[in-house]
N, C-alpha and C. Protein backbone atom coordinates (compact mmCIF):
# COMPACT_ATOMS: atom_id res chain seq x y z
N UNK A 1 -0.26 -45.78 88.53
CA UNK A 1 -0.84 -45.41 87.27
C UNK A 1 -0.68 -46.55 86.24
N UNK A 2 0.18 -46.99 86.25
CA UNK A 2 0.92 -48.18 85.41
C UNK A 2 -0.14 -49.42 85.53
N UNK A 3 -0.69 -49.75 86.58
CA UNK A 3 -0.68 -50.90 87.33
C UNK A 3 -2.55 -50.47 86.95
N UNK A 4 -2.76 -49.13 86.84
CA UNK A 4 -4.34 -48.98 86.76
C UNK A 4 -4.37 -49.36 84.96
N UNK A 5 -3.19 -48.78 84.42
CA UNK A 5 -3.75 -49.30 82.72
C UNK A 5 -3.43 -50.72 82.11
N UNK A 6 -2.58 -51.31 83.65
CA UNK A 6 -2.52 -52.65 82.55
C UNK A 6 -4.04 -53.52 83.39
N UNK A 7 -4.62 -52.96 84.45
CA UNK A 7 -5.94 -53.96 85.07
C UNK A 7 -7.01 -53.30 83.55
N UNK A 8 -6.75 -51.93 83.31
CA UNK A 8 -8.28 -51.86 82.03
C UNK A 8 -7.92 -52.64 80.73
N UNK A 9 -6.19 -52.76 80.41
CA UNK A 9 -5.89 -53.95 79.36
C UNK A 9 -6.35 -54.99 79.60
N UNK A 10 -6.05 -55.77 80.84
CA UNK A 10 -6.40 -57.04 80.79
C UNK A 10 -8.31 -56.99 80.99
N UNK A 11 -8.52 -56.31 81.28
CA UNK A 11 -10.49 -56.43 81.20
C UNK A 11 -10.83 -56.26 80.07
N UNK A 12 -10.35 -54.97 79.02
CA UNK A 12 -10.93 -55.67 77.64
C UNK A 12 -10.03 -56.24 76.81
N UNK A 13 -8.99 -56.80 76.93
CA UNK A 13 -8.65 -58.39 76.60
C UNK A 13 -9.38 -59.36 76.98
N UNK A 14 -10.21 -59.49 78.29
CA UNK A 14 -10.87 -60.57 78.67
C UNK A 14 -12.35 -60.45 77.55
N UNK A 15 -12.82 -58.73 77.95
CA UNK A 15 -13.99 -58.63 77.33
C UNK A 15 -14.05 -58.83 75.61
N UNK A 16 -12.67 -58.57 75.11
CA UNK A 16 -12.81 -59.23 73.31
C UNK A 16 -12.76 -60.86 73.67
N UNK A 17 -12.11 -61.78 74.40
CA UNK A 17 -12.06 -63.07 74.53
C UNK A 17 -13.16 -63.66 74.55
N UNK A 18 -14.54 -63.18 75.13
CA UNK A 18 -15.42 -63.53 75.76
C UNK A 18 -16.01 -63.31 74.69
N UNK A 19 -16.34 -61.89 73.98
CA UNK A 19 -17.08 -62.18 72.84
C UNK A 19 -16.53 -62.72 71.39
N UNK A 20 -14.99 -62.91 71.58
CA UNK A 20 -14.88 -63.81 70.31
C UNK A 20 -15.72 -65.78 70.36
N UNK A 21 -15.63 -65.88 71.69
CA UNK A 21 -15.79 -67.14 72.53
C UNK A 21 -17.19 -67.04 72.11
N UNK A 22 -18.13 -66.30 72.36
CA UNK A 22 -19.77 -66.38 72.11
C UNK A 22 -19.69 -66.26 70.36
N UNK A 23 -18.67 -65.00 69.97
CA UNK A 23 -18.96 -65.62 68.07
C UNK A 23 -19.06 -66.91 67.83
N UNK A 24 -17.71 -67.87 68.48
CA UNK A 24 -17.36 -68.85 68.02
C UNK A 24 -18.25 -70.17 68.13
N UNK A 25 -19.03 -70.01 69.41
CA UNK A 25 -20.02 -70.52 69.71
C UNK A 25 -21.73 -70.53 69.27
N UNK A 26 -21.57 -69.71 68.68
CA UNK A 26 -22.99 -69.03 67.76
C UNK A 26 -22.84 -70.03 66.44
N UNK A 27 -21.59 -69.97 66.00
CA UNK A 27 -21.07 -70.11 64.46
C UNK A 27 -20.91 -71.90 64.77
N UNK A 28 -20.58 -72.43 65.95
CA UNK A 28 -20.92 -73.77 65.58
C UNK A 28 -21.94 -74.46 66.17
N UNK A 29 -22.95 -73.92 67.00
CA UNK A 29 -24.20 -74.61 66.46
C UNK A 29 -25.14 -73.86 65.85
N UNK A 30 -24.55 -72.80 65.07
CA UNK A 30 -25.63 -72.85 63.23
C UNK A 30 -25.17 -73.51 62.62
N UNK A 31 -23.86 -74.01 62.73
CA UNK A 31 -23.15 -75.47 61.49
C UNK A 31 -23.79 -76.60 62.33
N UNK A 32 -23.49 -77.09 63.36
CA UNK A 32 -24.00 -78.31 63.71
C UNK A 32 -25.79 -78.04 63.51
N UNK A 33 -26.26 -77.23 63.62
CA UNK A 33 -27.77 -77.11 62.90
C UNK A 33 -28.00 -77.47 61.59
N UNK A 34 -26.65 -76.94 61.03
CA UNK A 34 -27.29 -77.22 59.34
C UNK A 34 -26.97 -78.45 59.14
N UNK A 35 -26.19 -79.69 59.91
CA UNK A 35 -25.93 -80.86 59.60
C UNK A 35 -26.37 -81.44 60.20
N UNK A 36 -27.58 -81.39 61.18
CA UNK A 36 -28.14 -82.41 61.90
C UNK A 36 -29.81 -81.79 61.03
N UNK A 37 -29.87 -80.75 60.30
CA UNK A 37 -30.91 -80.90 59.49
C UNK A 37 -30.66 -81.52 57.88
N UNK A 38 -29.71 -81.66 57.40
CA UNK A 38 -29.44 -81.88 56.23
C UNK A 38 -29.02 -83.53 56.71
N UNK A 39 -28.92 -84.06 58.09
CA UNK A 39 -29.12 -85.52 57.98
C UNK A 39 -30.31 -85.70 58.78
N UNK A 40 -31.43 -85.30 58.81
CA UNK A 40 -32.44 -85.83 59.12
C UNK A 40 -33.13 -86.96 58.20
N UNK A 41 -33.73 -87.99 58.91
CA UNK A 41 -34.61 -89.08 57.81
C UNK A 41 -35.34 -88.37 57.18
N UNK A 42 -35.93 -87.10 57.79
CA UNK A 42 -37.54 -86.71 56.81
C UNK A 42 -36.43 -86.54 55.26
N UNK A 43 -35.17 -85.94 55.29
CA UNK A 43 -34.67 -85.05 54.23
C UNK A 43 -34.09 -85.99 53.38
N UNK A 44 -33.53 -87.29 54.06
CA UNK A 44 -32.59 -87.87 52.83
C UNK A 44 -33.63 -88.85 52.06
N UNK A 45 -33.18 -89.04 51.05
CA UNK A 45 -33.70 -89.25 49.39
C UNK A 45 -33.58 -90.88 49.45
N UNK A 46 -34.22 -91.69 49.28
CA UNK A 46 -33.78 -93.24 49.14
C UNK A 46 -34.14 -93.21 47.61
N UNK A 47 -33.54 -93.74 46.60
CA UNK A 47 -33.53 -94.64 45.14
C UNK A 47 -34.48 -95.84 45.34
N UNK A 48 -34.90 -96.54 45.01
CA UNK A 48 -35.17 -98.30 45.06
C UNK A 48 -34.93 -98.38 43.61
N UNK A 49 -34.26 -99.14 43.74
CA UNK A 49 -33.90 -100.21 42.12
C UNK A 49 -34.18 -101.68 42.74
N UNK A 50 -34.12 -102.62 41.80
CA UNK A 50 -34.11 -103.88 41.82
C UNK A 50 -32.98 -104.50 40.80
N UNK A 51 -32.06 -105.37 41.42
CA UNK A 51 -30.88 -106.36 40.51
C UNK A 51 -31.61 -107.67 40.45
N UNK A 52 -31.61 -107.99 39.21
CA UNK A 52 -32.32 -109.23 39.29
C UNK A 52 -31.05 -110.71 39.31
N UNK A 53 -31.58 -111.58 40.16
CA UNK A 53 -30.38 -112.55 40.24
C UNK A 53 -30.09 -113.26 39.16
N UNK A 54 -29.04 -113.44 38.79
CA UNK A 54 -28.67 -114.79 38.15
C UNK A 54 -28.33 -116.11 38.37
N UNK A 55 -28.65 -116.80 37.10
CA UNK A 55 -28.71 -118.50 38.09
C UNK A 55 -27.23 -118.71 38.47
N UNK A 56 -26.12 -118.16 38.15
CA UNK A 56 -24.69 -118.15 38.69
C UNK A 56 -24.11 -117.37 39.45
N UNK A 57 -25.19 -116.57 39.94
CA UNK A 57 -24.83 -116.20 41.37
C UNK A 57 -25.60 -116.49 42.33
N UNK A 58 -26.18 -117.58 42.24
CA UNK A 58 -26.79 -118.35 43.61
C UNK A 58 -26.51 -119.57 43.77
N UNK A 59 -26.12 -119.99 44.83
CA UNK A 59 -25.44 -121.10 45.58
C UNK A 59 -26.05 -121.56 46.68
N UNK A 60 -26.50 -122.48 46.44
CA UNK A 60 -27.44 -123.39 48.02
C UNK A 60 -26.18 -124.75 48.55
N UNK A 61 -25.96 -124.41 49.62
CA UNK A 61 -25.22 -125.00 50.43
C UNK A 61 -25.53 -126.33 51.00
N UNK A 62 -25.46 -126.87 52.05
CA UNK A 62 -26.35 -127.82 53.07
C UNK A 62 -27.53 -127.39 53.60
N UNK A 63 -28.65 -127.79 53.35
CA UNK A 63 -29.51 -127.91 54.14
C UNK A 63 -30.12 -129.12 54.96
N UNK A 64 -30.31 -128.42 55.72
CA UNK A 64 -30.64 -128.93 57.14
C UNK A 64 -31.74 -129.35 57.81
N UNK A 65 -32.44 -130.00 58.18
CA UNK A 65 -33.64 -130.30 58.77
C UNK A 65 -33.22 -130.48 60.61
N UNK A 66 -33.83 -129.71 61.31
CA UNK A 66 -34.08 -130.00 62.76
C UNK A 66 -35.36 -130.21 62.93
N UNK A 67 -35.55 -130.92 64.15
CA UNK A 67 -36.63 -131.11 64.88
C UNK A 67 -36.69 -131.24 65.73
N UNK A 68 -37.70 -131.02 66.93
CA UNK A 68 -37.69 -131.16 67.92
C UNK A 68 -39.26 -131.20 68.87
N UNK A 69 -39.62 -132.37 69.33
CA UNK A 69 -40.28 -132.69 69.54
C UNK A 69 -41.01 -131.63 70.98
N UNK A 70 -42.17 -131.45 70.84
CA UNK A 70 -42.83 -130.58 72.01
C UNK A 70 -44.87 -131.11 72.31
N UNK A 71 -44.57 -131.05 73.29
CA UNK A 71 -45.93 -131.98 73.74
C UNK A 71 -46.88 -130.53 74.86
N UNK A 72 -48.21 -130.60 74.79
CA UNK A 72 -48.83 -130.14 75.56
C UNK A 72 -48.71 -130.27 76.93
N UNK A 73 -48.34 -129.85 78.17
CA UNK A 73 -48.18 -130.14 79.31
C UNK A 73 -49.70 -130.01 80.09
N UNK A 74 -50.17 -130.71 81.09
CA UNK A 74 -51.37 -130.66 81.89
C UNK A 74 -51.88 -129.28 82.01
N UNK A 75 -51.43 -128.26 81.98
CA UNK A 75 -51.76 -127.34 82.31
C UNK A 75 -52.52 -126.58 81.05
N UNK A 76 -51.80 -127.10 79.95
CA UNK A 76 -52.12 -126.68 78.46
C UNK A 76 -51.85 -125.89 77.53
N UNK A 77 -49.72 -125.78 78.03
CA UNK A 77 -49.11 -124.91 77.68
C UNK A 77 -48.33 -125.84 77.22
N UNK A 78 -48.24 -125.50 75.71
CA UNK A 78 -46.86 -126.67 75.34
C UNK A 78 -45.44 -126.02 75.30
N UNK A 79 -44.59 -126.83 74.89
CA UNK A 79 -43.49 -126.95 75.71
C UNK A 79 -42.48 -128.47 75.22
N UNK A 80 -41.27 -127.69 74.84
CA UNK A 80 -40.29 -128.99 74.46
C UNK A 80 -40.51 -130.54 74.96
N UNK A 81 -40.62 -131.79 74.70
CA UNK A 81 -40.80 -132.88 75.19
C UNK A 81 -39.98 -133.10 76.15
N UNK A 82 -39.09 -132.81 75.95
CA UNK A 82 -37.66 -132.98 76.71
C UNK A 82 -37.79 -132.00 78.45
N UNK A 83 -38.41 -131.27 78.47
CA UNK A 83 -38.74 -130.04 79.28
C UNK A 83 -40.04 -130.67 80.70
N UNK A 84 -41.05 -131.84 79.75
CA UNK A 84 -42.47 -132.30 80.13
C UNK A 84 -42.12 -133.28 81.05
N UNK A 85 -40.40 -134.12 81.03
CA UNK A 85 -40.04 -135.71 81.68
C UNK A 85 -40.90 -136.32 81.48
């Protein structure tokens, strides 16, 4: 007799577990819903302003000139000089 009321305890112990487990699961993806809609691109808001520079906050460094020489090859695809021998 003993042994028959603790098997119907433990079944609805399992059966409240199971549906606290599906509450709990309901309740976080309607939250992860409301935050993967409240960060969607269509929803967030961009500003544009413009800072206009000043001549003391711009600084030109070294500049540089490269070059590098490239020639048409027979075929009539050009192509680094260095690449043509």
């Amino acid at each position: 007799m003993k042994e028959r009321e603790d098997v119907g305890t433990a079944t609805q112990q399992l059966a409240n577990a199971q549906q606290r487990l599906a509450d709990a699961e309901a309740e976080f993806k309607e939250e992860t819903d409301k935050l993967e809609a409240s960060t969607a691109p269509d929803e967030l808001k961009i500003t544009e302003f413009s800072i206009p520079a000043k001549k003391s906050d711009i600084a030109v460094g070294n500049v540089v000139l490269a070059w590098s020489p490239w020639r048409t090859g027979s075929d009539g695809i050009p192509a680094p000089a260095t690449a043509l021998g």
